[in-house]
Protein backbone atom coordinates (compact mmCIF):
# COMPACT_ATOMS: atom_id res chain seq x y z
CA UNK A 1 111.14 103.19 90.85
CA UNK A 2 110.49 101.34 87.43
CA UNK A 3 107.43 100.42 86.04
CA UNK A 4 108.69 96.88 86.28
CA UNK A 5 109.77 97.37 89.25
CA UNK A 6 106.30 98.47 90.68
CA UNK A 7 104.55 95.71 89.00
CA UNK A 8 106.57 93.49 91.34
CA UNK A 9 104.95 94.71 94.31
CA UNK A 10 101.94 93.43 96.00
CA UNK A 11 98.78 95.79 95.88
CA UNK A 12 99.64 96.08 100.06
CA UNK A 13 103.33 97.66 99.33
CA UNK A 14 102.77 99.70 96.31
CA UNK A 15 99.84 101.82 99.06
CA UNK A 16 103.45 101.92 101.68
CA UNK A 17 105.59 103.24 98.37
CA UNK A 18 107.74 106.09 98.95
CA UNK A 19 108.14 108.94 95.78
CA UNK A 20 111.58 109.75 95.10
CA UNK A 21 110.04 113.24 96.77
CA UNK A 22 110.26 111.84 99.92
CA UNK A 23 112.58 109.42 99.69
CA UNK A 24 115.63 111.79 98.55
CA UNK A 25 115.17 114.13 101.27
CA UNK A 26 118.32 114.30 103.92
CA UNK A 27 119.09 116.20 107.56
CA UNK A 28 116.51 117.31 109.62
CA UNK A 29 113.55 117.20 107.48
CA UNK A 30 113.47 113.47 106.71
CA UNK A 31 111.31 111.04 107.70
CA UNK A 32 112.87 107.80 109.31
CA UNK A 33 109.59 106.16 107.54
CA UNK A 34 110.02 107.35 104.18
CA UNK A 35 112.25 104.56 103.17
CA UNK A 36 111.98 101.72 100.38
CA UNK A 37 112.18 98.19 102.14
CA UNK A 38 112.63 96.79 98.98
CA UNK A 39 116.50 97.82 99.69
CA UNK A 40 117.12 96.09 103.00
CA UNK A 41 118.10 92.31 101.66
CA UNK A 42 120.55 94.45 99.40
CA UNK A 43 122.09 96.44 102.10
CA UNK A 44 125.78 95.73 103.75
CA UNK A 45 125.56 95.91 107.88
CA UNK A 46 128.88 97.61 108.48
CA UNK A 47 128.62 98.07 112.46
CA UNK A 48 125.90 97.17 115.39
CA UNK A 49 126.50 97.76 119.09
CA UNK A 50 127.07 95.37 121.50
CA UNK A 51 123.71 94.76 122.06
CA UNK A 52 122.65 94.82 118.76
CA UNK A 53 120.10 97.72 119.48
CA UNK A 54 121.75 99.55 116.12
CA UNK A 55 122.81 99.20 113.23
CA UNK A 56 125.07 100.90 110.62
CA UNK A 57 123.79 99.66 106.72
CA UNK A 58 125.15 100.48 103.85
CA UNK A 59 122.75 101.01 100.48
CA UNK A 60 124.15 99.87 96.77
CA UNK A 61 120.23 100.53 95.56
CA UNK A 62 121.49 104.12 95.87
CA UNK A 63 124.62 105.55 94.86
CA UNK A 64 125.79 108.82 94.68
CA UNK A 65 127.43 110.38 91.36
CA UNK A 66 130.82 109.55 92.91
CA UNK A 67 130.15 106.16 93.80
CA UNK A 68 129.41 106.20 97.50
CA UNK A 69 126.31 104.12 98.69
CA UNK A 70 123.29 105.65 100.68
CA UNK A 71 124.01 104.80 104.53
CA UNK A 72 121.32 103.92 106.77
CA UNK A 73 121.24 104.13 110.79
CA UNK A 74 118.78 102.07 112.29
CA UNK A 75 117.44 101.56 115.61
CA UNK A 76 114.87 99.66 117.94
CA UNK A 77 113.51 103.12 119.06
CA UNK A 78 113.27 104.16 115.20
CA UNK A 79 109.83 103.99 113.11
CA UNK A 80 112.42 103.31 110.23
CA UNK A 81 115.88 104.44 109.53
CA UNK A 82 117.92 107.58 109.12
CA UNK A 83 119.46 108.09 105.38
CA UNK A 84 122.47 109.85 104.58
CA UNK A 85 123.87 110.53 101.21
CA UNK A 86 126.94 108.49 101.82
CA UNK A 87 128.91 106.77 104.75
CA UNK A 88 130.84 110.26 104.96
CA UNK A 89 127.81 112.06 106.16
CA UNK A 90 126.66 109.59 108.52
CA UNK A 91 130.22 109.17 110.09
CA UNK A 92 130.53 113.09 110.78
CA UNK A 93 126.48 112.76 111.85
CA UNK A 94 127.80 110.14 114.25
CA UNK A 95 131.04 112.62 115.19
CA UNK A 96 128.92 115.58 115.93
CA UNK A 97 126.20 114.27 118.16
């Protein structure tokens, strides 16, 4: 995050702020917390279910050396969201399981 950026945020979100440590971390060892709401008015909702219990999100705050945008999978029964480095990865996530 920018210095300018981080003297946007009120004294309560920059103690919640995640370090690109945590933030860029991906698979098994991530932590559905460790994300930057910051992103979320930015993000494009791609898919939900039925019920609207999840959602599919696509992230244009983060983009990948070949262009493709963070994807997000989020949940009522997640602290947070699951990141992936691109829609690719969270597709064949989704395929997988």
């Amino acid at each position: 995050m920018t210095r300018s950026a981080a003297a946007g945020l009120s004294a309560w979100d920059a103690d919640f702020r995640v370090d690109d440590e945590d933030y860029f971390v991906y698979g098994d060892a991530q932590d559905p917390v460790s994300l930057r709401p910051e992103y979320l008015p930015h993000t494009l909702k791609i898919s939900h279910t039925r019920e609207a219990t999840d959602v599919y999100l696509l992230n244009p705050c983060v983009v990948t050396a070949d262009g493709e945008w963070e994807a997000w999978y989020a949940a009522h029964w997640l602290p947070g969201a699951v990141r992936y480095r691109s829609f690719e990865d969270l597709m064949n996530n989704a395929y997988r399981s």
